[in-house]
N, C-alpha and C. Protein backbone atom coordinates (compact mmCIF):
# COMPACT_ATOMS: atom_id res chain seq x y z
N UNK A 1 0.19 336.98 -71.14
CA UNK A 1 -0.79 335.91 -71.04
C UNK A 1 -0.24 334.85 -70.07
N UNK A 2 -1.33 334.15 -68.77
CA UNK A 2 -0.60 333.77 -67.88
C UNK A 2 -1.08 332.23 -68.56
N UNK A 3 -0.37 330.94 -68.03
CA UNK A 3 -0.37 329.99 -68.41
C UNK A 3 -1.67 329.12 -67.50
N UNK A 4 -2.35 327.85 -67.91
CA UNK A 4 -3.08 327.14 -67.23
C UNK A 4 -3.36 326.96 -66.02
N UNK A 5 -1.88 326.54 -65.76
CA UNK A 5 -1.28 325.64 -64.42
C UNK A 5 -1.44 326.92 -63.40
N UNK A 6 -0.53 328.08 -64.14
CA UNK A 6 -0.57 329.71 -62.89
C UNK A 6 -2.36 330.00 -62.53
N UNK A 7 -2.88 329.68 -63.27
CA UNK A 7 -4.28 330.24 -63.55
C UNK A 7 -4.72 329.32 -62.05
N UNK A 8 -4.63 327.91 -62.64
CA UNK A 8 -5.28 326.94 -61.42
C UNK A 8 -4.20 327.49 -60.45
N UNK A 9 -3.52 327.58 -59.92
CA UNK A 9 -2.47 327.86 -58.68
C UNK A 9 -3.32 328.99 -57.93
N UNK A 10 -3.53 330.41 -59.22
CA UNK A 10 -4.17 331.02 -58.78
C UNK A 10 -5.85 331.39 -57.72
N UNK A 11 -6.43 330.31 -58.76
CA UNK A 11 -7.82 330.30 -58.12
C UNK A 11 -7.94 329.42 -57.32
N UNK A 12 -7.04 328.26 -56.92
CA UNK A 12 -7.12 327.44 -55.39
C UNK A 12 -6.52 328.70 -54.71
N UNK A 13 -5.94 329.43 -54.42
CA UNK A 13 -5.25 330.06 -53.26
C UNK A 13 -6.06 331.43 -53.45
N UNK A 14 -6.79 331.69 -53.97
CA UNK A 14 -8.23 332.77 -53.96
C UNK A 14 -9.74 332.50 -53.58
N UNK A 15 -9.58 331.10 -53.49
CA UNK A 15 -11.05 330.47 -53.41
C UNK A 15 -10.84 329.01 -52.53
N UNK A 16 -10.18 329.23 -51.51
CA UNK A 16 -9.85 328.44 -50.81
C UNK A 16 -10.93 327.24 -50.89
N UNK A 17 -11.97 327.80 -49.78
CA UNK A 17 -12.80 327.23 -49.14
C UNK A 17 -14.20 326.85 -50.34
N UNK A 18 -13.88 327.34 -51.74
CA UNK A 18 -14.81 327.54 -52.63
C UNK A 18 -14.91 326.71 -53.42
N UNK A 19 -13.62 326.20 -53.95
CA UNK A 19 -13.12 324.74 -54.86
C UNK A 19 -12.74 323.47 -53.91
N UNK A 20 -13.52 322.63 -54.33
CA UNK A 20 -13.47 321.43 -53.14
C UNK A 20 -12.19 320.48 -54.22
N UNK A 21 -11.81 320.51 -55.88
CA UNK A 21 -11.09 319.98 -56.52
C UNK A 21 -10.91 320.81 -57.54
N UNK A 22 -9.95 320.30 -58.14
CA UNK A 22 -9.60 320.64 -59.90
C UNK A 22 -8.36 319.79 -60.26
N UNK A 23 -8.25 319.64 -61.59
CA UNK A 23 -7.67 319.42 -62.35
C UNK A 23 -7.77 320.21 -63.96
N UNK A 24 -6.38 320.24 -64.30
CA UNK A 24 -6.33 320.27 -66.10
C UNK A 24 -6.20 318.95 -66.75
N UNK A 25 -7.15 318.95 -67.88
CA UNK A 25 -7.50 317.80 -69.09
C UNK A 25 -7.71 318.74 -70.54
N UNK A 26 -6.78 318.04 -71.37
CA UNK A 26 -7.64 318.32 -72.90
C UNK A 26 -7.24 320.07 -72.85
N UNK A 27 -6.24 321.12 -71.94
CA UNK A 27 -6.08 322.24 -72.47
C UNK A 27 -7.26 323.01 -71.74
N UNK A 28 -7.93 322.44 -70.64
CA UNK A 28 -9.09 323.17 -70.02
C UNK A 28 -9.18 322.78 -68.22
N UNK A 29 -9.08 323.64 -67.77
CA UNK A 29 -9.38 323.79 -66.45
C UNK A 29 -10.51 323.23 -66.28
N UNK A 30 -10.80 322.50 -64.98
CA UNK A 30 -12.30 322.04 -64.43
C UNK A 30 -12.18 322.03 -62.85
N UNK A 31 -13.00 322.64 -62.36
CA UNK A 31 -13.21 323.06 -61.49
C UNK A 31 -14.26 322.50 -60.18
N UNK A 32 -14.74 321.49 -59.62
CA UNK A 32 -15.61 321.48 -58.43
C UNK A 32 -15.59 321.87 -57.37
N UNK A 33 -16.94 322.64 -57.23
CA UNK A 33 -17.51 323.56 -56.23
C UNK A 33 -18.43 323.19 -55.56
N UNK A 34 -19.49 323.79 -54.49
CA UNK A 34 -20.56 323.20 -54.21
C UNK A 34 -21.98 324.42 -55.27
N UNK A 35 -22.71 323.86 -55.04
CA UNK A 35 -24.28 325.03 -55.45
C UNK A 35 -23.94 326.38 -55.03
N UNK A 36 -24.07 326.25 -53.37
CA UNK A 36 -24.10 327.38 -52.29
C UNK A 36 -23.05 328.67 -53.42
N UNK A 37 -22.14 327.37 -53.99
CA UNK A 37 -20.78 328.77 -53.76
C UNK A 37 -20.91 329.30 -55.21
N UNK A 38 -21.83 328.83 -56.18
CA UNK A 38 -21.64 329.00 -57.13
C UNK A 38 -21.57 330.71 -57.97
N UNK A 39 -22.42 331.42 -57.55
CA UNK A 39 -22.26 332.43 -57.93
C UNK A 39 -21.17 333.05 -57.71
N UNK A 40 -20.35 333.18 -55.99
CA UNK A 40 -19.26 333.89 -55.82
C UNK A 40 -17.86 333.28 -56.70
N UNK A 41 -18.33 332.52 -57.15
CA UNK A 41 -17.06 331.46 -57.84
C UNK A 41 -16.98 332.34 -59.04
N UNK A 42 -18.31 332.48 -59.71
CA UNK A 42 -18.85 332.95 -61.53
C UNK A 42 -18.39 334.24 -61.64
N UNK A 43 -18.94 334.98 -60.19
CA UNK A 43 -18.16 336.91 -59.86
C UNK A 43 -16.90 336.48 -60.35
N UNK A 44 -15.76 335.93 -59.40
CA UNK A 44 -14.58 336.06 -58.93
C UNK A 44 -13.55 335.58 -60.59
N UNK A 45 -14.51 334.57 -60.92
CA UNK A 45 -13.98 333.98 -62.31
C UNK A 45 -13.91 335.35 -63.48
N UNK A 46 -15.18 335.97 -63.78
CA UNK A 46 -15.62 337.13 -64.34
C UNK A 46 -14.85 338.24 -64.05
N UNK A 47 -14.70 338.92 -62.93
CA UNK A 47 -14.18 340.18 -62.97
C UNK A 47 -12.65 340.28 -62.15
N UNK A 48 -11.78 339.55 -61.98
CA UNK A 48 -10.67 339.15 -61.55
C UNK A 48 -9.94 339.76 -62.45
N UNK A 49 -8.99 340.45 -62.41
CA UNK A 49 -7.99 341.36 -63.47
C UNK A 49 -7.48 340.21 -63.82
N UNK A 50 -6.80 338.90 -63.29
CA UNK A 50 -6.02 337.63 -63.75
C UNK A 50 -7.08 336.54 -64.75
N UNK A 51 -7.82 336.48 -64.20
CA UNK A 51 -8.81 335.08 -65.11
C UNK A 51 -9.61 336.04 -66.10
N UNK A 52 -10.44 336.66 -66.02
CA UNK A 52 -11.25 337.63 -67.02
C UNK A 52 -12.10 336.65 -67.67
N UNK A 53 -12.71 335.46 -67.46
CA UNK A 53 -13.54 335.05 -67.99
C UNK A 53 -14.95 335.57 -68.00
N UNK A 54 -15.12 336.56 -69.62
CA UNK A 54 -16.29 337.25 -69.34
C UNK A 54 -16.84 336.31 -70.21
N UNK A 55 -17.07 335.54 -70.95
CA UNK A 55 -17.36 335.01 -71.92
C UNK A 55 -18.31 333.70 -71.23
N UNK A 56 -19.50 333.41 -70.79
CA UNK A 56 -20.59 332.14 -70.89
C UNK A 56 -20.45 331.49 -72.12
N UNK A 57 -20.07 329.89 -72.31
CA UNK A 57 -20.07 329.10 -73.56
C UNK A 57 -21.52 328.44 -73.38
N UNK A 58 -21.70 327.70 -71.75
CA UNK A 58 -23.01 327.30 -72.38
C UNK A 58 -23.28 326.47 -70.78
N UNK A 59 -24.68 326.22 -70.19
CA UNK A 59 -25.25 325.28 -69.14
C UNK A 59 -25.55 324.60 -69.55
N UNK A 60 -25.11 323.39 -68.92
CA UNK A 60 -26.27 322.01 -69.31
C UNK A 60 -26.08 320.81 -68.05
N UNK A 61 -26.39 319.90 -67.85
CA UNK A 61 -26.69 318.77 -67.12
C UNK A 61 -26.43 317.64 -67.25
N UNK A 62 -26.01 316.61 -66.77
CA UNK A 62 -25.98 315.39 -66.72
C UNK A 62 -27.14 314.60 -65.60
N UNK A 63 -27.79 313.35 -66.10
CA UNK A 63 -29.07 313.43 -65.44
C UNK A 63 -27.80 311.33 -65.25
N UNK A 64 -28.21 311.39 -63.77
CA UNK A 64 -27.66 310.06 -63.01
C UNK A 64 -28.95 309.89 -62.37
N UNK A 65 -29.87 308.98 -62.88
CA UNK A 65 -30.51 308.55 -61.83
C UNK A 65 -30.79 307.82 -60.64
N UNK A 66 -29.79 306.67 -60.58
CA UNK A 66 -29.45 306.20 -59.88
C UNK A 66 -28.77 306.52 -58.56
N UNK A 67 -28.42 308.07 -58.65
CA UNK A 67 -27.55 308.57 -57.69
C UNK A 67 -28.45 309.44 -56.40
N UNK A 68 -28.15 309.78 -55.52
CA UNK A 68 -29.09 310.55 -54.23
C UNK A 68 -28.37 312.22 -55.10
N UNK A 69 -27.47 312.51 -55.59
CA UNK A 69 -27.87 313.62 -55.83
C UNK A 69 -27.74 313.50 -57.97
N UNK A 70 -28.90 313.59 -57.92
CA UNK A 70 -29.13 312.84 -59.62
C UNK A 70 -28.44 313.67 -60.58
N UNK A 71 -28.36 314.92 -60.58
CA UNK A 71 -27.97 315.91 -61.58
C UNK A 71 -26.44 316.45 -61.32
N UNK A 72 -25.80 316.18 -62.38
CA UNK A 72 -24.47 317.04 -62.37
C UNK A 72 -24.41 318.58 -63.77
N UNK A 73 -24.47 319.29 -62.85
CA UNK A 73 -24.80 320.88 -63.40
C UNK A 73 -23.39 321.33 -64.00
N UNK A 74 -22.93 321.60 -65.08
CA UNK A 74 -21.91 321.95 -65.53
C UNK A 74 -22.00 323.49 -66.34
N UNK A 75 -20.97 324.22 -66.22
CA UNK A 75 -20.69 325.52 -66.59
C UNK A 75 -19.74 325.98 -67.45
N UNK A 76 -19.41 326.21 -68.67
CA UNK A 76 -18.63 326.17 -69.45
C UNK A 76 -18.10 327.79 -69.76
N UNK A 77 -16.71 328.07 -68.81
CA UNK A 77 -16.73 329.94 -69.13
C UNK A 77 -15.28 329.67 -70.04
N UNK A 78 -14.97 331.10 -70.93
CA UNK A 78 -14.19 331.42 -72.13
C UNK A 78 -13.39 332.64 -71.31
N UNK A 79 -12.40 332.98 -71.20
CA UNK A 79 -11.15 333.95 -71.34
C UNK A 79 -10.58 334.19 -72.80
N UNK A 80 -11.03 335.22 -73.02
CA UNK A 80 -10.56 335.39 -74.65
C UNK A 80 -8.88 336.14 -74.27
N UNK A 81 -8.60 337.09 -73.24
CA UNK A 81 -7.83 337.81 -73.00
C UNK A 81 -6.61 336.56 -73.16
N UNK A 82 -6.87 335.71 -72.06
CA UNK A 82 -6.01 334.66 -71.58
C UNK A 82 -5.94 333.23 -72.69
N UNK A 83 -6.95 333.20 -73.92
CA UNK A 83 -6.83 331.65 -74.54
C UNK A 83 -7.29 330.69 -73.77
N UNK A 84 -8.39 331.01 -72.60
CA UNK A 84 -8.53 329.79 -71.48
C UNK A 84 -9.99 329.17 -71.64
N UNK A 85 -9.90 327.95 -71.08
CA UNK A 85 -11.41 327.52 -70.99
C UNK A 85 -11.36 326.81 -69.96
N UNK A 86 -12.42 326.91 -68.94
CA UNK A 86 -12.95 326.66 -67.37
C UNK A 86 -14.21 325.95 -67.30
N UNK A 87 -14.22 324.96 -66.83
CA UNK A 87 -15.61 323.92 -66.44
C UNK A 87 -15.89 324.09 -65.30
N UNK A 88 -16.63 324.48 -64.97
CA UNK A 88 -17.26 324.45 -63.47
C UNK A 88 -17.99 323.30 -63.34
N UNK A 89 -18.02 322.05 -62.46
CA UNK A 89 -19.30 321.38 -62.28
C UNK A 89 -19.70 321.40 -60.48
N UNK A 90 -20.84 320.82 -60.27
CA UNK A 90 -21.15 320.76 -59.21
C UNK A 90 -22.42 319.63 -59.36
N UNK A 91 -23.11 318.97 -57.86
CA UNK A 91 -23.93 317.64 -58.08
C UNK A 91 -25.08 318.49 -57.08
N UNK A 92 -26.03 317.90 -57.36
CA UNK A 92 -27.34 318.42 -56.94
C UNK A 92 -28.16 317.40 -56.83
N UNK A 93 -29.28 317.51 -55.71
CA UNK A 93 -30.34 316.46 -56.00
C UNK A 93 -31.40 316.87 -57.05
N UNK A 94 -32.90 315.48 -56.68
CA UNK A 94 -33.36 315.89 -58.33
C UNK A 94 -34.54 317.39 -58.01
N UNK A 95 -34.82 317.82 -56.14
CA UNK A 95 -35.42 318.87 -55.97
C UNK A 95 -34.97 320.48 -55.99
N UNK A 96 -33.59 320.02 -56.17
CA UNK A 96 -32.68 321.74 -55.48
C UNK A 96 -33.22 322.53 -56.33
N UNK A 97 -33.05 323.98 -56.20
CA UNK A 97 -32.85 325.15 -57.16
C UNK A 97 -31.54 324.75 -56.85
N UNK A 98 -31.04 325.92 -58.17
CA UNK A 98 -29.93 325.88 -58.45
C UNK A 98 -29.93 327.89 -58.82
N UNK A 99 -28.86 328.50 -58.18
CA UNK A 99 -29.02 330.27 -58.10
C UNK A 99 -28.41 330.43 -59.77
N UNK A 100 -29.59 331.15 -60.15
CA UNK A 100 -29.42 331.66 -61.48
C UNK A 100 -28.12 332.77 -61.69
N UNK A 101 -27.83 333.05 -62.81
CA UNK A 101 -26.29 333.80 -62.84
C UNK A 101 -26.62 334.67 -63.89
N UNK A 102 -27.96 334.70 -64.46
CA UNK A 102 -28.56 335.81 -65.56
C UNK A 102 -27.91 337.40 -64.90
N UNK A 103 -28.02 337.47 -63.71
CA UNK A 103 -27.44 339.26 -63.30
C UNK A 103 -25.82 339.16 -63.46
N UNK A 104 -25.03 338.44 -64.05
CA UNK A 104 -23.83 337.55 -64.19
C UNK A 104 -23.46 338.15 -65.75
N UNK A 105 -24.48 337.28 -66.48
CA UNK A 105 -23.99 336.85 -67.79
C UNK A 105 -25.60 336.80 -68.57
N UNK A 106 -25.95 337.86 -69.11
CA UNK A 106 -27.09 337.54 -69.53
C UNK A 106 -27.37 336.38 -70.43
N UNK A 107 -26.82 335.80 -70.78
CA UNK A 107 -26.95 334.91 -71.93
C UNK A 107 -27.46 333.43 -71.17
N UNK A 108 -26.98 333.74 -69.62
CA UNK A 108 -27.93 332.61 -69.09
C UNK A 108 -29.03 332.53 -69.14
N UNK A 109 -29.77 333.27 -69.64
CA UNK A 109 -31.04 333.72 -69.59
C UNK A 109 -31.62 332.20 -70.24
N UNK A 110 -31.64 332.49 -71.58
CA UNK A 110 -31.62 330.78 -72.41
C UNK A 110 -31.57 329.37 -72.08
N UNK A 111 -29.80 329.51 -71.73
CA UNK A 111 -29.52 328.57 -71.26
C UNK A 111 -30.08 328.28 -70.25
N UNK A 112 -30.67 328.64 -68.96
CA UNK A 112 -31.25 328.02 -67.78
C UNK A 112 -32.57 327.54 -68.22
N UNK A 113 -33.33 328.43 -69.15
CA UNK A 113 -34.68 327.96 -69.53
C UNK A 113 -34.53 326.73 -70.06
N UNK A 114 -33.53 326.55 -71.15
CA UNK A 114 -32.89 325.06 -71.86
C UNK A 114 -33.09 324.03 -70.89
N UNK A 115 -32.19 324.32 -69.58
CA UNK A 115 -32.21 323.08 -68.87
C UNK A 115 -33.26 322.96 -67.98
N UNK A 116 -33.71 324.03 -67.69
CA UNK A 116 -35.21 323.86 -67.18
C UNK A 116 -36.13 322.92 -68.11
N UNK A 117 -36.14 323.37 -69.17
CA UNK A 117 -37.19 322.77 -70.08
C UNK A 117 -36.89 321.17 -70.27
N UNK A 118 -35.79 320.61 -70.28
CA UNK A 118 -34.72 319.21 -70.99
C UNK A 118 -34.80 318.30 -69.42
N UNK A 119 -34.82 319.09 -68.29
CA UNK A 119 -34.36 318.02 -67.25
C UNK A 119 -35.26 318.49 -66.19
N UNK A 120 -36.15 319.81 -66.19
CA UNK A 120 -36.70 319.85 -64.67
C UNK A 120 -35.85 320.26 -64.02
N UNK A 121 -34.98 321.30 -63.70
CA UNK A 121 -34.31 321.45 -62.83
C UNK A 121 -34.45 323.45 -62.43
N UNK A 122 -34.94 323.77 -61.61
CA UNK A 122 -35.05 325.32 -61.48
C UNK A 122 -34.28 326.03 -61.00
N UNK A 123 -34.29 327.65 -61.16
CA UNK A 123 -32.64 328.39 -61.01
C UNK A 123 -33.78 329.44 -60.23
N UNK A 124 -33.36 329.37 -59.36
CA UNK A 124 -33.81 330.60 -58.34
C UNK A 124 -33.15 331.86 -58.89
N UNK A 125 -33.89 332.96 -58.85
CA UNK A 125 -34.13 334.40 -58.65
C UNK A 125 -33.93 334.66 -60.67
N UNK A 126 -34.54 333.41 -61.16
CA UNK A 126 -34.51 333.49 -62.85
C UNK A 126 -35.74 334.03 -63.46
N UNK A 127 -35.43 335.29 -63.98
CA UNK A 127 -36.62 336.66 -64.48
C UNK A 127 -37.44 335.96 -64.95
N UNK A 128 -37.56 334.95 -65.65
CA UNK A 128 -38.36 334.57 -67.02
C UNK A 128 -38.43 332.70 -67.04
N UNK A 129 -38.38 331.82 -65.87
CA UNK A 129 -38.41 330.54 -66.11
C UNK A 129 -39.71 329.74 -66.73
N UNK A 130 -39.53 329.44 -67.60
CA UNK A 130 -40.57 328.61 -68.90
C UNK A 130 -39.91 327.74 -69.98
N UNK A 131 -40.86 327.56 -70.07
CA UNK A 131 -40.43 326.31 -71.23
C UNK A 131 -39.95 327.29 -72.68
N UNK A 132 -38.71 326.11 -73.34
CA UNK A 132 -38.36 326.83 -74.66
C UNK A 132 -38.15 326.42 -75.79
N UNK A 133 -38.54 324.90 -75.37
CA UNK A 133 -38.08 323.91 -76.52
C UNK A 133 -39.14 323.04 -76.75
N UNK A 134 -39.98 322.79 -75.54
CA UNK A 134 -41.03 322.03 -75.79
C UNK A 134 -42.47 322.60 -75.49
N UNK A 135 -43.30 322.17 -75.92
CA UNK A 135 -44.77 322.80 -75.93
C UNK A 135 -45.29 323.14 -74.48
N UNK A 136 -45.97 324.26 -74.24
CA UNK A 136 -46.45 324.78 -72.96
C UNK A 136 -47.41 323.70 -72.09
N UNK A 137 -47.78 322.85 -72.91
CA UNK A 137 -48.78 321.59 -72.17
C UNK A 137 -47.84 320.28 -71.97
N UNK A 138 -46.16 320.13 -72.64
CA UNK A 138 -45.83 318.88 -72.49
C UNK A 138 -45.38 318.06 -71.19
N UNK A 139 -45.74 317.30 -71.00
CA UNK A 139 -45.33 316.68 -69.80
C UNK A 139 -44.20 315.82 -69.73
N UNK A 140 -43.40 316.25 -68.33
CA UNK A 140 -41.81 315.99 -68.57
C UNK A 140 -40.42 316.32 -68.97
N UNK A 141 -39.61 315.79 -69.16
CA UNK A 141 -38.57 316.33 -69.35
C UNK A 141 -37.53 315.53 -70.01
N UNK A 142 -37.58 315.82 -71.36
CA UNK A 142 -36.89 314.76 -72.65
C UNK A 142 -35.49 314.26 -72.07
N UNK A 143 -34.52 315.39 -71.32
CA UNK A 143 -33.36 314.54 -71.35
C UNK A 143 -32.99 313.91 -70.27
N UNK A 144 -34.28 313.89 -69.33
CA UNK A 144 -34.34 312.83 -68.13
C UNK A 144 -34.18 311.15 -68.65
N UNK A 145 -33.12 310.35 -67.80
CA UNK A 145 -32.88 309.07 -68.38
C UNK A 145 -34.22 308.25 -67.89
N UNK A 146 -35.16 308.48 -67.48
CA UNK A 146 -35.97 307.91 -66.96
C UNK A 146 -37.61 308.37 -67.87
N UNK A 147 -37.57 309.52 -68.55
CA UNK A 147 -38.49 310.13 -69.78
C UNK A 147 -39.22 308.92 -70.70
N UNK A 148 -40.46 308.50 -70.62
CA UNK A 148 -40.72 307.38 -71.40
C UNK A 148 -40.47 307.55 -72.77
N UNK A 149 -40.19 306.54 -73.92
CA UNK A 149 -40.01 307.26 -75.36
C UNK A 149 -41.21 306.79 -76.14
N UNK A 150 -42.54 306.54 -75.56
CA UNK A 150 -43.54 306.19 -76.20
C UNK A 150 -44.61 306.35 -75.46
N UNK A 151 -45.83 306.53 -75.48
CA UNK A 151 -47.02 306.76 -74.59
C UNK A 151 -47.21 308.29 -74.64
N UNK A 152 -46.73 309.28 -75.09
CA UNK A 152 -47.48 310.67 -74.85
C UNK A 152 -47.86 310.74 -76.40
N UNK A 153 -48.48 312.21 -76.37
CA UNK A 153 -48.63 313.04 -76.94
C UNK A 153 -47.74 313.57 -78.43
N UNK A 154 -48.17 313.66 -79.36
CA UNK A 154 -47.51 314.24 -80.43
C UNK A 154 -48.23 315.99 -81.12
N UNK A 155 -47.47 316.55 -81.31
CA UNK A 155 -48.53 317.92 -81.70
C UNK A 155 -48.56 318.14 -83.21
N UNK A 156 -48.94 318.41 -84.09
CA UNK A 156 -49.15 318.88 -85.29
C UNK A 156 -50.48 319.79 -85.48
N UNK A 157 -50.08 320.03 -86.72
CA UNK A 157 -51.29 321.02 -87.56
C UNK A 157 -52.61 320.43 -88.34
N UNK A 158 -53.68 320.69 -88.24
CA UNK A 158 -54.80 319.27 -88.83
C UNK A 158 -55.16 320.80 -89.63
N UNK A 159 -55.31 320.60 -90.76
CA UNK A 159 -55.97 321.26 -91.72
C UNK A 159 -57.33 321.19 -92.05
N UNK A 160 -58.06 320.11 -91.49
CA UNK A 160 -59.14 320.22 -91.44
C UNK A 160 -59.66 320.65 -90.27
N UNK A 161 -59.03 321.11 -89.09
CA UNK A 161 -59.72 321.75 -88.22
C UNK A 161 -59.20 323.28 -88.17
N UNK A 162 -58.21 323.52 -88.69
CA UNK A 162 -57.27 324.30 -89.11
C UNK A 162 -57.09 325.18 -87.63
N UNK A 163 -56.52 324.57 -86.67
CA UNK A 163 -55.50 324.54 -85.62
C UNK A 163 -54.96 323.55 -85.08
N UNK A 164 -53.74 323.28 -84.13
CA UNK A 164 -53.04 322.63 -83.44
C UNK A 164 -53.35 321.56 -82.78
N UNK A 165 -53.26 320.45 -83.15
CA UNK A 165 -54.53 318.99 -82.40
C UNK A 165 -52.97 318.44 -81.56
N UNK A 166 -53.54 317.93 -80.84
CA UNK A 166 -52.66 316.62 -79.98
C UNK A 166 -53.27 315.22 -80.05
N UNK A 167 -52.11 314.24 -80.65
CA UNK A 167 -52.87 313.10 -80.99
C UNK A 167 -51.48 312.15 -80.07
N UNK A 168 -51.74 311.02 -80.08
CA UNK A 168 -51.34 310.26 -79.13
C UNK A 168 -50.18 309.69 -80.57
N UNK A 169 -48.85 309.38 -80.46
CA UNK A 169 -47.99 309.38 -80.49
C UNK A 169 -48.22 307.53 -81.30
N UNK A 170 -47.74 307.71 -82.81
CA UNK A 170 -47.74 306.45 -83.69
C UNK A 170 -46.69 306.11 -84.20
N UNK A 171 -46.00 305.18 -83.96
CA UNK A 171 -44.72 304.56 -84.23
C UNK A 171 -45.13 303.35 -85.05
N UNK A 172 -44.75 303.79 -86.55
CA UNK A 172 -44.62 302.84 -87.77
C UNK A 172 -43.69 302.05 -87.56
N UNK A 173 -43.54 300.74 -87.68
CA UNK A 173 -42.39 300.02 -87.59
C UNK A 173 -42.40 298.89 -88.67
N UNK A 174 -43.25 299.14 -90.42
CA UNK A 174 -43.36 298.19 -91.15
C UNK A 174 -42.84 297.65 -91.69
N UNK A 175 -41.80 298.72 -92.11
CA UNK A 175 -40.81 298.43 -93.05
C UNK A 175 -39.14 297.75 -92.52
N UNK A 176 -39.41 297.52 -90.96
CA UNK A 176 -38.13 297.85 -90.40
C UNK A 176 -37.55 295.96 -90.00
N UNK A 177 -36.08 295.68 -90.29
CA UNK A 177 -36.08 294.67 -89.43
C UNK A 177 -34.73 294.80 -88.45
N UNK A 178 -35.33 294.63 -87.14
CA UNK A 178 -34.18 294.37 -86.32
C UNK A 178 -33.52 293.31 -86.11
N UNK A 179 -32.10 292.82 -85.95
CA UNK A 179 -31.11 291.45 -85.62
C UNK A 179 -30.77 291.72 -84.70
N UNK A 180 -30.67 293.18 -83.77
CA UNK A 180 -30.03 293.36 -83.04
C UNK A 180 -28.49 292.65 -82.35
N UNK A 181 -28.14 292.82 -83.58
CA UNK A 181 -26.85 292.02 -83.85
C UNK A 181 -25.78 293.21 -83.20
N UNK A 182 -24.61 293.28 -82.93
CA UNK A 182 -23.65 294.25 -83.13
C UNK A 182 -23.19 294.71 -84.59
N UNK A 183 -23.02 296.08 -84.77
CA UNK A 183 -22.68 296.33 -85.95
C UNK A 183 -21.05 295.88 -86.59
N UNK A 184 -20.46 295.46 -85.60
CA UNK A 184 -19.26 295.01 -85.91
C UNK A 184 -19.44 293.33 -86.43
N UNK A 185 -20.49 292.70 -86.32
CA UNK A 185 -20.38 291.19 -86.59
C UNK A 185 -21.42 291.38 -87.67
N UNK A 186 -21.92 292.70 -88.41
CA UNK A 186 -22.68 292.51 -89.64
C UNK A 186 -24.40 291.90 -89.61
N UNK A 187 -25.18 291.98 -90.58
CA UNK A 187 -25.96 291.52 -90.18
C UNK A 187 -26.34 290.65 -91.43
N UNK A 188 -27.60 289.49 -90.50
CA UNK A 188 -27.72 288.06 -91.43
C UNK A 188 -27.99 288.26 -92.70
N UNK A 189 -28.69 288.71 -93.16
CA UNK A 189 -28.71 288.66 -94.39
C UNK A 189 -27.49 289.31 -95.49
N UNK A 190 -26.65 290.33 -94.96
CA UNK A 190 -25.40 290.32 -95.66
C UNK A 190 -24.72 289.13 -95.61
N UNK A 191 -24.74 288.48 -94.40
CA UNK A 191 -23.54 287.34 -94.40
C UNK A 191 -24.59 285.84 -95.18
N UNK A 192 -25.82 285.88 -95.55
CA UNK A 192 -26.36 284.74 -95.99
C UNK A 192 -25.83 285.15 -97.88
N UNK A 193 -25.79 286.23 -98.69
CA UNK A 193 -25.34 287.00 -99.63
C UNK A 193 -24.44 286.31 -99.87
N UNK A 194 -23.46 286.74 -99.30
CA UNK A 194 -22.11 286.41 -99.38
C UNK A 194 -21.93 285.27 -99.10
N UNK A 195 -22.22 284.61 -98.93
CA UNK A 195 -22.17 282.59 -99.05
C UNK A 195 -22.23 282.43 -99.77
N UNK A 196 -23.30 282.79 -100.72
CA UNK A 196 -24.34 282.24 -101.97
C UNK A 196 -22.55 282.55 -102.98
């Protein structure tokens, strides 16, 4: 079993032009690449007699809106042979595809629909891209920082029509009081209590 550090030594001097950085943190390799290179990176990671990361943990996104390229795409692969774990990230704007890796690792299959569905973001040459988490009519994309959290749509079951209604979205707030205090300085009415 080869160690971290040999591992990274290894894949800068195999992927020259392919890894623009890395570092080890926390017992895990992380890796930046660009989009373009991403698949030959996922091969080389995968079927390499040294790294053997056959194992996909999971895709997901970071949504920066503020930034010209808004999305940071992250890749999480497993070496069971080796005890290793590898982050791939890379930055994207908010129009790119991004090349799907389902002929890779089938299990992307999911996962790309996931982040398709959560952020809007599409994976070219992906068999099956649709929604998987949210309803076929919803508009948007929940884990966009910019996603309103009030004004749409809510779905349920009406038993008196006995199918699927969409009703516009009701936020009870009767019972509730905010101080918007910090939770570290307590709030007024505990500290009016405790006077008494």
């Amino acid at each position: 079993m080869i160690n971290l550090e040999t591992t990274e030594k290894f894949i800068n001097s195999e992927l020259t032009t392919k890894i623009n950085n890395s570092f080890i943190k926390h017992s895990e390799l992380k890796l930046f690449t660009d989009g373009n290179d991403l698949v030959e990176v996922i091969l080389f990671l995968k079927n390499n007699s040294k790294t053997k990361f056959r194992q996909l943990i999971d895709i997901t996104a970071v949504d920066y809106p503020e930034k010209e390229k808004r999305f940071k795409m992250i890749y999480l692969l497993l070496s069971h042979e080796n005890n290793q774990r590898i982050k791939i990230e890379f930055e994207i704007k908010e129009n790119d595809m991004v090349n799907s890796i389902t002929s890779i690792y089938p299990a992307a299959n999911w996962m790309e629909r996931e982040v398709f569905d959560m952020y809007g973001i599409s994976f070219k040459d992906h068999p099956d891209l649709r929604r998987i988490l949210t309803d076929y009519g919803f508009k948007g994309h929940p884990l966009r920082k910019d996603f309103p959290l009030t004004g749409h749509n809510e779905v349920r079951y009406n038993e008196e029509n006995k199918k699927v209604i969409y009703e516009p979205v009701k936020l009870e707030q009767n019972y509730r009081n905010f101080d918007y205090e910090s939770p570290w300085e307590g709030t007024k009415y505990i500290k009016n209590q405790s006077k008494k």
